[in-house]
N, C-alpha and C. Protein backbone atom coordinates (compact mmCIF):
# COMPACT_ATOMS: atom_id res chain seq x y z
N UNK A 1 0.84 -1.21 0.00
CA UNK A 1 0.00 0.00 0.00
C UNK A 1 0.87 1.26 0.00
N UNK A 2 2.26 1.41 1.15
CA UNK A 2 3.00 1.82 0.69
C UNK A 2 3.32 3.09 -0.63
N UNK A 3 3.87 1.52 -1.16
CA UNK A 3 4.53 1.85 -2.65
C UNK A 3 3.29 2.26 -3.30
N UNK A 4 2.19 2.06 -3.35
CA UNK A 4 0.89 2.86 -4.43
C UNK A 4 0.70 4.12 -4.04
N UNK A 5 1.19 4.61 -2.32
CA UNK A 5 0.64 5.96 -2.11
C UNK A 5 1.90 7.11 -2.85
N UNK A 6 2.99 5.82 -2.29
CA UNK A 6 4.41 6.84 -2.91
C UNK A 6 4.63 7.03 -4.82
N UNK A 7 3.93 5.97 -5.35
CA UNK A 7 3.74 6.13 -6.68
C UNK A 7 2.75 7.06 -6.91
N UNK A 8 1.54 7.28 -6.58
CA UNK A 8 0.55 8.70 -6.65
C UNK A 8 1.29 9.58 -6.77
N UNK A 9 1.88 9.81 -5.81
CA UNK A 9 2.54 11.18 -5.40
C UNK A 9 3.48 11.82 -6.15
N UNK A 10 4.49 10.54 -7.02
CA UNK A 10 5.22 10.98 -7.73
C UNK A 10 5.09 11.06 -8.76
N UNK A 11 3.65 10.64 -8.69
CA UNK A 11 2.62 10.54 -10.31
C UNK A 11 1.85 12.43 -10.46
N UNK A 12 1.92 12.78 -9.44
CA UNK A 12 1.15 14.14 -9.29
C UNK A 12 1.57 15.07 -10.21
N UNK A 13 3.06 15.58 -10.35
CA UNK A 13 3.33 16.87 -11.19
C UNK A 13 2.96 16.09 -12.70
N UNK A 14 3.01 15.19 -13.34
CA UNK A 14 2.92 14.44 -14.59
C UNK A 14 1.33 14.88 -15.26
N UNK A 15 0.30 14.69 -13.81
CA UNK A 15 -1.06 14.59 -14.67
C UNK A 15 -1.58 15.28 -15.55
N UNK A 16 -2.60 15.94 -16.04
CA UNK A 16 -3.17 17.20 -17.03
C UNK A 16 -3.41 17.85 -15.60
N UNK A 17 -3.08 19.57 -16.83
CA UNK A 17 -3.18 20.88 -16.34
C UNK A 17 -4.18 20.73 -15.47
N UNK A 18 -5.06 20.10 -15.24
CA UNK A 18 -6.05 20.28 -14.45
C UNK A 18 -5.80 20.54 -12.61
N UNK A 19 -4.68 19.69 -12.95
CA UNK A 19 -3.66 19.42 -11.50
C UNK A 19 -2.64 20.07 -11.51
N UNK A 20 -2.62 21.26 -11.96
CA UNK A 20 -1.88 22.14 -11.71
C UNK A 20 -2.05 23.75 -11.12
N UNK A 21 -1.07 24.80 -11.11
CA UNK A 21 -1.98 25.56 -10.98
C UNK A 21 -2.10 26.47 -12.29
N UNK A 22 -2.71 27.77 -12.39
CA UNK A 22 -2.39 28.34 -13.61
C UNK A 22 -1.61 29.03 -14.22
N UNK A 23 -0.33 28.82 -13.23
CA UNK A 23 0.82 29.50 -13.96
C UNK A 23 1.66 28.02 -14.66
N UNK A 24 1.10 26.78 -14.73
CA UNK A 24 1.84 26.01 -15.04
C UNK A 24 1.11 24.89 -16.25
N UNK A 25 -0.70 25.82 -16.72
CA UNK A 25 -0.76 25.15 -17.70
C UNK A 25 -0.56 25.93 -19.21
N UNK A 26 -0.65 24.51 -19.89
CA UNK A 26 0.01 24.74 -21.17
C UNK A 26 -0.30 25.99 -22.37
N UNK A 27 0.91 27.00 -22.64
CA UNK A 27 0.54 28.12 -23.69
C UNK A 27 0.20 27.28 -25.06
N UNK A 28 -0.75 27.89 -25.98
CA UNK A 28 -0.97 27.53 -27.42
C UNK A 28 -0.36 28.93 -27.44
N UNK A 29 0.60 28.86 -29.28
CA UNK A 29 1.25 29.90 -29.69
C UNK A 29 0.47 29.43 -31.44
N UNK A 30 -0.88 30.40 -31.19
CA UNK A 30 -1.21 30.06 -32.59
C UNK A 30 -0.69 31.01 -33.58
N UNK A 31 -0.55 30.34 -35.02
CA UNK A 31 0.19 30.74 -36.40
C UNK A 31 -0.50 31.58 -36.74
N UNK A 32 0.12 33.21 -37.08
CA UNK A 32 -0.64 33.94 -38.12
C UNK A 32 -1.21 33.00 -39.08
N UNK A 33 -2.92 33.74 -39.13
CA UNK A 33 -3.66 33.53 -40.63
C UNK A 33 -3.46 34.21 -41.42
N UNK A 34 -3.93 34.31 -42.67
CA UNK A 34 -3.75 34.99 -44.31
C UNK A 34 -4.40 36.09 -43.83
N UNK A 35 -4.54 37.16 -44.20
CA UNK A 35 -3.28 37.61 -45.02
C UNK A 35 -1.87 37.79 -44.06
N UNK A 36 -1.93 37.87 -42.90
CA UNK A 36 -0.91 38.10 -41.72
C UNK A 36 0.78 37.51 -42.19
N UNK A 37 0.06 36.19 -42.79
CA UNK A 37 1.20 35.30 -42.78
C UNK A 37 2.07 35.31 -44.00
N UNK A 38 1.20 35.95 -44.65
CA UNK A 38 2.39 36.20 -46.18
C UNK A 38 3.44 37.04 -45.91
N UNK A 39 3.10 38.12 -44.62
CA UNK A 39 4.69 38.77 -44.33
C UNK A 39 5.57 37.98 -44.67
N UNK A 40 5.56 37.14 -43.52
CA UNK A 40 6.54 36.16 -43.17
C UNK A 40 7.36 35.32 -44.13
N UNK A 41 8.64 35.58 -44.68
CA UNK A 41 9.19 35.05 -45.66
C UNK A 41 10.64 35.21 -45.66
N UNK A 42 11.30 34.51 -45.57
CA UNK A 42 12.84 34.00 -45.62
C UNK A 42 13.63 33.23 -44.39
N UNK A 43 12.48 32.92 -43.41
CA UNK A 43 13.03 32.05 -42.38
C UNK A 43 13.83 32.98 -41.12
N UNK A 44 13.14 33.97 -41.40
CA UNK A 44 13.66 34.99 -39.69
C UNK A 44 13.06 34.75 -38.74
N UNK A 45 14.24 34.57 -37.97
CA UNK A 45 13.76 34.43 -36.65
C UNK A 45 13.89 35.65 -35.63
N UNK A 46 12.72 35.70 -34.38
CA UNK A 46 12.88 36.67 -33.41
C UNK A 46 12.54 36.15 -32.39
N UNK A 47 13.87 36.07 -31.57
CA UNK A 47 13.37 34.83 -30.08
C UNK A 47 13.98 35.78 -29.31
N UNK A 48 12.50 35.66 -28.21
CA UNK A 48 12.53 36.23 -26.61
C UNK A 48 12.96 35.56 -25.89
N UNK A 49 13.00 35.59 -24.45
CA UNK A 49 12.88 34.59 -23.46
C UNK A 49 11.96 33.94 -23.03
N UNK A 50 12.42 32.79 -22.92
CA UNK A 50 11.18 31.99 -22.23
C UNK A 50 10.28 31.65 -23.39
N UNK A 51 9.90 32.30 -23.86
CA UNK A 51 8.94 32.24 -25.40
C UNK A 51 9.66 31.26 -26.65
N UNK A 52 10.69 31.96 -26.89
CA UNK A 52 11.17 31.55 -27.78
C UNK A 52 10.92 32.25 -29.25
N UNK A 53 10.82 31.25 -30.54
CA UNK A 53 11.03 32.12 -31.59
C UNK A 53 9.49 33.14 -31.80
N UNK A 54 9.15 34.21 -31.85
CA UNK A 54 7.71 34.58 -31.87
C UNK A 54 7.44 34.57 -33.35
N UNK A 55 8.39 34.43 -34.55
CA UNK A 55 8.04 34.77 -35.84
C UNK A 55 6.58 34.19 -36.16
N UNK A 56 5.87 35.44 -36.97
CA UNK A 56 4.72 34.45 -37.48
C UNK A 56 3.88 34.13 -36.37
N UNK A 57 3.49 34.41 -35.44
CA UNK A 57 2.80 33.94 -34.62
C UNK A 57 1.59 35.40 -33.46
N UNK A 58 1.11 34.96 -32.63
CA UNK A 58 0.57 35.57 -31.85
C UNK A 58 1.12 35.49 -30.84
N UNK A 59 1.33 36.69 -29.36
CA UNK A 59 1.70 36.31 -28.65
C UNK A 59 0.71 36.07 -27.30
N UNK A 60 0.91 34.74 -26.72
CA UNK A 60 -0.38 34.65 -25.76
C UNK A 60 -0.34 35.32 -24.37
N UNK A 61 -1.28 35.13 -24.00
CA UNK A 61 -1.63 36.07 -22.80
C UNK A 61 -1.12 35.64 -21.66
N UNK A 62 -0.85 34.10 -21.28
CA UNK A 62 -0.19 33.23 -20.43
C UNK A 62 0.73 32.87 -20.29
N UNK A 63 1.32 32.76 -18.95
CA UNK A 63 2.41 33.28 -18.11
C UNK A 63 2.85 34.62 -17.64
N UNK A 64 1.85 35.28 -18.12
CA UNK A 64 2.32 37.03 -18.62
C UNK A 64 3.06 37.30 -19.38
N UNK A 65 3.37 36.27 -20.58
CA UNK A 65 3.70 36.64 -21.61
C UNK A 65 4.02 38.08 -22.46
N UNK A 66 2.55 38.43 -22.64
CA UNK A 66 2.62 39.95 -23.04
C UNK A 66 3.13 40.70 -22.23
N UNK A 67 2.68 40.63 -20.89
CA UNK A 67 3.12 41.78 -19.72
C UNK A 67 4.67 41.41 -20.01
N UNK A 68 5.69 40.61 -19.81
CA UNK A 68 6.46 40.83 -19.93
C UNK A 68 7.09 41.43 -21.28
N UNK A 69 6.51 41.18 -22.48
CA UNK A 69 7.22 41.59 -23.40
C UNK A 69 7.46 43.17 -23.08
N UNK A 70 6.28 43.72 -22.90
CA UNK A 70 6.05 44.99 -22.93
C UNK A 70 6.56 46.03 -21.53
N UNK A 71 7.08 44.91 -20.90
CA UNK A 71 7.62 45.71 -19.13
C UNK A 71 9.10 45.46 -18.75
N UNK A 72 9.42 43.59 -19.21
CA UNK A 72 10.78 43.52 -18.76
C UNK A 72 11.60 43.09 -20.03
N UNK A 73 11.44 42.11 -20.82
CA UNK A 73 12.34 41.47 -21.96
C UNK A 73 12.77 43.11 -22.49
N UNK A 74 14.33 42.71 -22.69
CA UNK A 74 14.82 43.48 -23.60
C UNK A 74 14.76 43.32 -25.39
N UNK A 75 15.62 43.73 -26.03
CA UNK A 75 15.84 43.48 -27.52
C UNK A 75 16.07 42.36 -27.81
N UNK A 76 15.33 41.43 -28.81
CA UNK A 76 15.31 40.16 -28.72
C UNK A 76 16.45 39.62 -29.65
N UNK A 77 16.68 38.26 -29.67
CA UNK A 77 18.12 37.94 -30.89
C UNK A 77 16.99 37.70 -32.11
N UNK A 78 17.54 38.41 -32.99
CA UNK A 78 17.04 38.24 -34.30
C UNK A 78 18.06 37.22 -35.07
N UNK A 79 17.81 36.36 -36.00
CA UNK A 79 18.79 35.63 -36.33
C UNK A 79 18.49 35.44 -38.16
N UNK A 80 19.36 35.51 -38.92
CA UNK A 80 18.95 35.07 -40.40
C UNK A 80 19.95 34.20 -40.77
N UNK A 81 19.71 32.41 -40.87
CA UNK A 81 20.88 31.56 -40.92
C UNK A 81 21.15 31.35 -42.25
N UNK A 82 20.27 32.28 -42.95
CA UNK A 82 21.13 32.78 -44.80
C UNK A 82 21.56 33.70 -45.14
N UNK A 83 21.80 34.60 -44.04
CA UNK A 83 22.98 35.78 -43.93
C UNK A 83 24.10 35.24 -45.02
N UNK A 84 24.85 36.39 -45.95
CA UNK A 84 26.38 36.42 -46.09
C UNK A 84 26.78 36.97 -45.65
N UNK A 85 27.95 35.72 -44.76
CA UNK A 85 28.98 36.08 -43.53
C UNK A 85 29.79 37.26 -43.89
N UNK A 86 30.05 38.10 -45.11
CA UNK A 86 30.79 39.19 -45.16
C UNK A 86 30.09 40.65 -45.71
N UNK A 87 28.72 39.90 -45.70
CA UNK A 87 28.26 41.54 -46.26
C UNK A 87 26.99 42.41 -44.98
N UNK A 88 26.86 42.94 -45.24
CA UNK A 88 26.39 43.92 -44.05
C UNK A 88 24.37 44.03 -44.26
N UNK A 89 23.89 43.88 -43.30
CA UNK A 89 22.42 44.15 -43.55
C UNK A 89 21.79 45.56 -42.89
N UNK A 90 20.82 45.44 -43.04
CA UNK A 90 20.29 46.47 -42.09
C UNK A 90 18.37 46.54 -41.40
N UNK A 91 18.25 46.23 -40.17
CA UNK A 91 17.39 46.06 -39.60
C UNK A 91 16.30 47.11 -38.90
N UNK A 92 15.02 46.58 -39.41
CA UNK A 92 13.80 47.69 -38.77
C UNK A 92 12.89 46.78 -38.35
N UNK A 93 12.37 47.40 -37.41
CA UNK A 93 11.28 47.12 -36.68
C UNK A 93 10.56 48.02 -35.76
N UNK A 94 9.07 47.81 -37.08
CA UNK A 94 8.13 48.87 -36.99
C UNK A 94 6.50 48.57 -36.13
N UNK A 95 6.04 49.41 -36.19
CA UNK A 95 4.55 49.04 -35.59
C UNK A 95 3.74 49.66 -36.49
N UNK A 96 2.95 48.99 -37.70
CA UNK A 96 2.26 50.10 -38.68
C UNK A 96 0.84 49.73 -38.14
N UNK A 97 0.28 49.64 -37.28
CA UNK A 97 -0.59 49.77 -36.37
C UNK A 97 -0.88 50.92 -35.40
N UNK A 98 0.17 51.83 -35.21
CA UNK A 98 -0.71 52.60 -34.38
C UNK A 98 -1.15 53.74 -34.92
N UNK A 99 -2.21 54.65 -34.24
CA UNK A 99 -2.86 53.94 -32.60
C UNK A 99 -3.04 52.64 -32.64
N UNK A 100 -3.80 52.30 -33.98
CA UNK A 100 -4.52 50.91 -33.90
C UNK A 100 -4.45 50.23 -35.22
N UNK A 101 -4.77 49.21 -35.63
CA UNK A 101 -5.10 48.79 -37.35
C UNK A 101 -5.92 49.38 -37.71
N UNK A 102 -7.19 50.23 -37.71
CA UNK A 102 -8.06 51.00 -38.42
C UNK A 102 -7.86 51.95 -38.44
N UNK A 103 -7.16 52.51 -38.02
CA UNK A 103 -6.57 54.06 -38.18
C UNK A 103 -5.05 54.54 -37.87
N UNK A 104 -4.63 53.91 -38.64
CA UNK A 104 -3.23 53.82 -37.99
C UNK A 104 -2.06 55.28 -38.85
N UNK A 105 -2.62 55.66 -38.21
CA UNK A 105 -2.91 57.84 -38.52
C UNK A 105 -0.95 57.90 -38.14
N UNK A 106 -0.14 57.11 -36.96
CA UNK A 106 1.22 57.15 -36.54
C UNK A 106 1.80 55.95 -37.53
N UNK A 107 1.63 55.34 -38.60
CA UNK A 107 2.20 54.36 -38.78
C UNK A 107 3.13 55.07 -39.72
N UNK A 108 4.98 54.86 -39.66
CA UNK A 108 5.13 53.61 -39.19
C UNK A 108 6.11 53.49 -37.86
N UNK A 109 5.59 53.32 -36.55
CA UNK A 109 5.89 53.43 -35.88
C UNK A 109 7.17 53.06 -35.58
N UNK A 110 8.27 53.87 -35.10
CA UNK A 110 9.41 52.86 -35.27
C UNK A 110 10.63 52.16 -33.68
N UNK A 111 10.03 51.19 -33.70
CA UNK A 111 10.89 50.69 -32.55
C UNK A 111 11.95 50.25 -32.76
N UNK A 112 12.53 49.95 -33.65
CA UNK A 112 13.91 49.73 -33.51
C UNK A 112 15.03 49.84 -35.24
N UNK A 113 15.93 50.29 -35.29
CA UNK A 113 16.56 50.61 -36.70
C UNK A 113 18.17 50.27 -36.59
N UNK A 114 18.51 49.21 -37.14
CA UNK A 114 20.43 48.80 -36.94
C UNK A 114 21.11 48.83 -37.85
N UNK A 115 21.67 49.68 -38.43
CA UNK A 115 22.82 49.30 -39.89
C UNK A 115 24.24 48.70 -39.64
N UNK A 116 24.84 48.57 -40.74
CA UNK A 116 25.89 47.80 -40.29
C UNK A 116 26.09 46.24 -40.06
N UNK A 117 25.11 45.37 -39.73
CA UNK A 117 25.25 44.39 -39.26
C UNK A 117 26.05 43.26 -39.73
N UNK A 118 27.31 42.84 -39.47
CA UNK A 118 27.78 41.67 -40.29
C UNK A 118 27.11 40.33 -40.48
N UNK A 119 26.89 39.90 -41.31
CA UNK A 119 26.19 38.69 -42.34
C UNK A 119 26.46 37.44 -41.25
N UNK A 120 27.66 37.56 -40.36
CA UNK A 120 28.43 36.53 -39.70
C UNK A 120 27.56 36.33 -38.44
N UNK A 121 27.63 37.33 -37.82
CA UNK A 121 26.77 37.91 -36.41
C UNK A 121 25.08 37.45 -36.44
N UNK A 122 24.21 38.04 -38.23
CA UNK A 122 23.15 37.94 -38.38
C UNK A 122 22.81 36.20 -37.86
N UNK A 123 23.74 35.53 -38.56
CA UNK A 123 23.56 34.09 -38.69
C UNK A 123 23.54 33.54 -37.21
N UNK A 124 23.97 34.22 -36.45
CA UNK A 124 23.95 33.64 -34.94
C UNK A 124 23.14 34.59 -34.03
N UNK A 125 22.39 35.82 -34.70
CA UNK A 125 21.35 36.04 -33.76
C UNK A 125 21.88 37.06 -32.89
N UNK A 126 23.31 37.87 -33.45
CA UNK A 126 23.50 39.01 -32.85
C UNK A 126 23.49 40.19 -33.63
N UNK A 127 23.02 40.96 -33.09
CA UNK A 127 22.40 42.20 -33.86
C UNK A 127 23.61 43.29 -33.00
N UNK A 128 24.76 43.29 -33.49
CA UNK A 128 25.78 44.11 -33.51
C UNK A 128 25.71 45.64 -34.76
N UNK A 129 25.67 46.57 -34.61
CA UNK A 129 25.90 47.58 -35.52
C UNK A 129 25.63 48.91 -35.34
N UNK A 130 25.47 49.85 -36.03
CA UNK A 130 25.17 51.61 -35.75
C UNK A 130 23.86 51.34 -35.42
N UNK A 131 23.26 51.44 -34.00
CA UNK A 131 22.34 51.72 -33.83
C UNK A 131 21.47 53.24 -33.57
N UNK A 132 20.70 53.33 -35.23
CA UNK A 132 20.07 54.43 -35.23
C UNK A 132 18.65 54.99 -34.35
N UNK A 133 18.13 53.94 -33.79
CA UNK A 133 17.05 53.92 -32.92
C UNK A 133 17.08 53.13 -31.88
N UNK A 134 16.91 53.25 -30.88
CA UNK A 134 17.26 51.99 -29.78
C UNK A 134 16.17 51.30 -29.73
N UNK A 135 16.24 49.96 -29.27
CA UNK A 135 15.04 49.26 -29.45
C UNK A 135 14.18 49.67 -28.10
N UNK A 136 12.74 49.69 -28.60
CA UNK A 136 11.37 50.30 -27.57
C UNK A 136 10.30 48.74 -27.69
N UNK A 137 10.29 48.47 -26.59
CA UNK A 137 9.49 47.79 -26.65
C UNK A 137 8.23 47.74 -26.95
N UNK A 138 7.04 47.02 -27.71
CA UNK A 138 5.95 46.55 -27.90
C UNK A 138 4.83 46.76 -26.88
N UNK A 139 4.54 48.35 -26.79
CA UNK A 139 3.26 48.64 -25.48
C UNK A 139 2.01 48.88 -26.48
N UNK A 140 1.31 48.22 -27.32
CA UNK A 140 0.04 48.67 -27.65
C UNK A 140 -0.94 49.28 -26.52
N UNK A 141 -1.36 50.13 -26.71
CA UNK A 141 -2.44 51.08 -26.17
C UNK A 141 -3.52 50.28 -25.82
N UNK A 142 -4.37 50.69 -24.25
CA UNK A 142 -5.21 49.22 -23.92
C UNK A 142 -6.42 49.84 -25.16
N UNK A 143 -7.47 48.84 -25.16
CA UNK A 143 -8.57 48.52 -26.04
C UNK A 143 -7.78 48.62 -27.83
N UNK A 144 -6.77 48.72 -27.98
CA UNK A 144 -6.47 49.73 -29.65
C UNK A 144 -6.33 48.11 -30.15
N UNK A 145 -7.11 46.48 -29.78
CA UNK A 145 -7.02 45.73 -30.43
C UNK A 145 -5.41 44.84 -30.80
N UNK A 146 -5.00 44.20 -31.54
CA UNK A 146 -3.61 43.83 -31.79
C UNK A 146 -2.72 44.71 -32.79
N UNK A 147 -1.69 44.89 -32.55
CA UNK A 147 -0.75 45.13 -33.63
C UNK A 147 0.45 44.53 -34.41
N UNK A 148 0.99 44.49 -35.01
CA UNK A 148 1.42 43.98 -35.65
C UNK A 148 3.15 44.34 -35.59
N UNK A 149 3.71 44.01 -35.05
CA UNK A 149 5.29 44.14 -34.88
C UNK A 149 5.96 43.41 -35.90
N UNK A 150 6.86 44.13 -37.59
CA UNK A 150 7.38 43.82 -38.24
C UNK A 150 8.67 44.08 -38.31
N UNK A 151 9.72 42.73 -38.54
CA UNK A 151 10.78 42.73 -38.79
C UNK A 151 11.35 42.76 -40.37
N UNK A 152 11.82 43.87 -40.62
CA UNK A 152 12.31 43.94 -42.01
C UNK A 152 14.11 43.67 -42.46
N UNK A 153 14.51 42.94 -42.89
CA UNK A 153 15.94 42.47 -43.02
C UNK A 153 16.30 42.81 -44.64
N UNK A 154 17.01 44.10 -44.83
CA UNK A 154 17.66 44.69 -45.91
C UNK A 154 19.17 43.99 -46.15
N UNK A 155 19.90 43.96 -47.25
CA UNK A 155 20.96 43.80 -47.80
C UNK A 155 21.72 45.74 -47.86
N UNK A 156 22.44 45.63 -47.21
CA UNK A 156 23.22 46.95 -47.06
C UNK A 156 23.81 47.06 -48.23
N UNK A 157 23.62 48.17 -49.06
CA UNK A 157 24.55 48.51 -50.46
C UNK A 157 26.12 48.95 -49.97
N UNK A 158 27.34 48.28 -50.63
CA UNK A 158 28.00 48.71 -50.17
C UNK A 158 28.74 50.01 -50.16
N UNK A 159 29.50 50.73 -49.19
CA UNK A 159 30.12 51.68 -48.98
C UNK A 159 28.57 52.76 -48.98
N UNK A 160 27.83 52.54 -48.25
CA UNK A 160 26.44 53.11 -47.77
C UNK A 160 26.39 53.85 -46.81
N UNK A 161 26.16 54.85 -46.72
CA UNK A 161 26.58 55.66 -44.97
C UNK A 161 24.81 55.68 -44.88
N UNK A 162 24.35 55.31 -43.64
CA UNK A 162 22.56 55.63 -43.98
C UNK A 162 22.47 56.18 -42.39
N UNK A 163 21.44 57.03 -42.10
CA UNK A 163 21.53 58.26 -41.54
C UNK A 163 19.65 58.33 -41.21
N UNK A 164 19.51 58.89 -40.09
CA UNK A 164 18.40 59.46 -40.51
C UNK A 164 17.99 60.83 -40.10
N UNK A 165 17.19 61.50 -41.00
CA UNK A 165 17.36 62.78 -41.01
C UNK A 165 16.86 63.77 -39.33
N UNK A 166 16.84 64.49 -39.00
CA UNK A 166 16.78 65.22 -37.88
C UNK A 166 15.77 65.52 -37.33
N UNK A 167 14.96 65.42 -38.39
CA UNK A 167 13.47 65.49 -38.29
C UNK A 167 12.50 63.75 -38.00
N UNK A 168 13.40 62.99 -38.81
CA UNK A 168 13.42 61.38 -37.94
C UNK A 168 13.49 60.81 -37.12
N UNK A 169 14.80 61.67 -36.49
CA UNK A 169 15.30 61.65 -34.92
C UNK A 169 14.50 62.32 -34.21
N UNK A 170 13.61 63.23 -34.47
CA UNK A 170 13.03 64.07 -33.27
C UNK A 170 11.24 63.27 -33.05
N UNK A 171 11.00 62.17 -34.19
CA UNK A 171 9.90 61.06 -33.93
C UNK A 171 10.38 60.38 -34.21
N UNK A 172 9.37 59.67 -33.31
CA UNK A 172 9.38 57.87 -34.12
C UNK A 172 7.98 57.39 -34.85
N UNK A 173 7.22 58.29 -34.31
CA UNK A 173 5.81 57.98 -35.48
C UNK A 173 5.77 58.52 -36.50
N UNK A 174 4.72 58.18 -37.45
CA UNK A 174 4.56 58.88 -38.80
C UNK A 174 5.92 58.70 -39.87
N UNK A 175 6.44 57.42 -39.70
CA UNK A 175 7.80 57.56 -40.36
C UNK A 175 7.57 57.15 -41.83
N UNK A 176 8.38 57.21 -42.59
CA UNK A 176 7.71 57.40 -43.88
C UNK A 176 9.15 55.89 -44.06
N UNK A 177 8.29 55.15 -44.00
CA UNK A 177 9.37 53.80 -44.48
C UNK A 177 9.84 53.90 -46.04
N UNK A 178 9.00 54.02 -46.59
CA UNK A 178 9.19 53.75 -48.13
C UNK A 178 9.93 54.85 -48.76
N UNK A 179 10.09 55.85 -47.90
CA UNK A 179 10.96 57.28 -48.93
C UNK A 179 12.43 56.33 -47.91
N UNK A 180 12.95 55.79 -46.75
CA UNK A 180 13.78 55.98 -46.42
C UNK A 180 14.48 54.58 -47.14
N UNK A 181 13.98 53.10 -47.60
CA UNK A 181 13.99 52.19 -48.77
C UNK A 181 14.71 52.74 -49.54
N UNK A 182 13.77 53.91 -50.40
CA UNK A 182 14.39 54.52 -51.42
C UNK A 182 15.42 55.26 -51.08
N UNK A 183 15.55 55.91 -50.65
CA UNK A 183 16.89 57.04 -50.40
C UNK A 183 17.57 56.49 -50.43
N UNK A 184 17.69 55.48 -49.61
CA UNK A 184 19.08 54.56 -49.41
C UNK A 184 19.52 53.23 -50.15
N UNK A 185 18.33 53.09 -51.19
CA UNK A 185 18.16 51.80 -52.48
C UNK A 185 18.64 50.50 -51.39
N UNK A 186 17.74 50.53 -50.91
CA UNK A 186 17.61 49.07 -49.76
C UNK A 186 17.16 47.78 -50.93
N UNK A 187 16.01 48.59 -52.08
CA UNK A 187 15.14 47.41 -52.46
C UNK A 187 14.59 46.48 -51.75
N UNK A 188 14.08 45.43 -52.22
CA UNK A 188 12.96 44.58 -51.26
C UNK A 188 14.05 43.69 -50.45
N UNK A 189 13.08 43.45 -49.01
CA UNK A 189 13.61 43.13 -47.70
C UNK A 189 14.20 41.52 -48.18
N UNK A 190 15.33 41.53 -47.42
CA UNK A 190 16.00 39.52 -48.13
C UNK A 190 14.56 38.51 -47.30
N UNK A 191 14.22 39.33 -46.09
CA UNK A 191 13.28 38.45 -45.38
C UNK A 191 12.75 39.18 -44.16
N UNK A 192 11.76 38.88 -43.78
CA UNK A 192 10.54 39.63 -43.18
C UNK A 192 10.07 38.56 -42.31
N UNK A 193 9.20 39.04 -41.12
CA UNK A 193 8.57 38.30 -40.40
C UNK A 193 7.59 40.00 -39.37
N UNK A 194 6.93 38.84 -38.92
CA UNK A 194 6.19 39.91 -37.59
C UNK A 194 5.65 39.01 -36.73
N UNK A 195 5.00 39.41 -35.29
CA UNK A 195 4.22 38.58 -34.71
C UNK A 195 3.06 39.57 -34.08
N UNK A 196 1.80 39.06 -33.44
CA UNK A 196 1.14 40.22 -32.88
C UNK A 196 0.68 40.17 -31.35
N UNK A 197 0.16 41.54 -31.32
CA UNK A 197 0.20 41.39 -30.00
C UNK A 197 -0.81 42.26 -29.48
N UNK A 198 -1.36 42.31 -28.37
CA UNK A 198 -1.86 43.46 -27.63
C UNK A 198 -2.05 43.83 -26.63
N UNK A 199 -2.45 45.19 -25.63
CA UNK A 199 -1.70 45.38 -24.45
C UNK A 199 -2.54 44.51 -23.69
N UNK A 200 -1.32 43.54 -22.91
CA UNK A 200 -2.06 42.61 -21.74
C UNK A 200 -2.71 42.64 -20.72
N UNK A 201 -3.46 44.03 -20.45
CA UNK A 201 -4.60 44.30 -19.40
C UNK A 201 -6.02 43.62 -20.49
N UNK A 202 -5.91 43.78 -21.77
CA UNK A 202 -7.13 43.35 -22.36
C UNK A 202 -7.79 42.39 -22.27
């Protein structure tokens, strides 16, 4: 009798969530749907802690997931394992959501901007280079619904000095992505991703 009470017991942490408490049952990390998911293209990755890679995905509400993205996680490793190890990229990450997706009057919001990056570094998920914007974390506004946090991964033209103008530096909303593409002949991104999110009091 024993051995059946001491086998229960060590049978306990094993059973379904049910027998647990609720910081210890299981997150679903569901996949962007269409159109969401056509961003997503060249195999970028963006891994937090604890989470892991968020590309392409939603982020869930459990564990405090969101609360943390938006309070403690810092800048996450971005990684592209088809980087060339000798040529240089250059990284954005925007919010063309705010305030919100129906009126997104500030888009394109900009949380984070890196030039420079060696091809070598990309491949292992360190985002070394001139950082023109420091990375801001992911606070959507409560009720403003989800937004959409995109990672854009450029091929740096070489001998490129890229800059942004003074009037860039003095916002980060309303940024005009597509004149700064052009200025600097970025052409289309080698690979893209986003994930979404929204503020976790909702």
């Amino acid at each position: 009798m024993k051995l059946l009470v001491a086998a229960l017991v060590a049978l306990i942490p094993l059973l379904p969530t049910a027998w647990g408490s609720e910081a210890s049952r299981t997150c679903i990390f569901q996949t962007l749907s269409e159109p969401d998911h056509k961003f997503c293209r060249g195999e970028l990755e963006v891994i937090y802690p604890e989470v892991g890679d968020v590309s392409c995905s939603y982020v869930p509400k459990c564990h405090r997931y969101r609360h943390k993205l938006s309070s403690e996680w810092g800048q996450p490793r971005v990684r592209y394992p088809w980087a060339k190890k000798t040529k240089k990229y250059v990284l954005v990450m925007v919010d063309p959501d705010a305030p919100n997706r129906a009126h997104p009057k500030h888009r394109f919001w900009r949380h984070w901007l890196v030039t420079d990056i060696l091809g070598s570094d990309l491949r292992v998920g360190k985002i070394k280079g001139k950082v023109l914007t420091s990375y801001s974390r992911p606070k959507p506004p409560r009720y403003s619904g989800y937004h959409r946090y995109q990672f854009r991964l450029y091929r740096q033209p070489e001998h490129q000095a890229i800059i942004l103008s003074s009037e860039d530096q003095d916002s980060l909303g309303t940024w005009d992505l597509k004149d700064f593409v052009e200025d600097f002949h970025l052409g289309h991104p080698v690979a893209s991703t986003q994930f979404l999110t929204k503020n976790y009091k909702d």
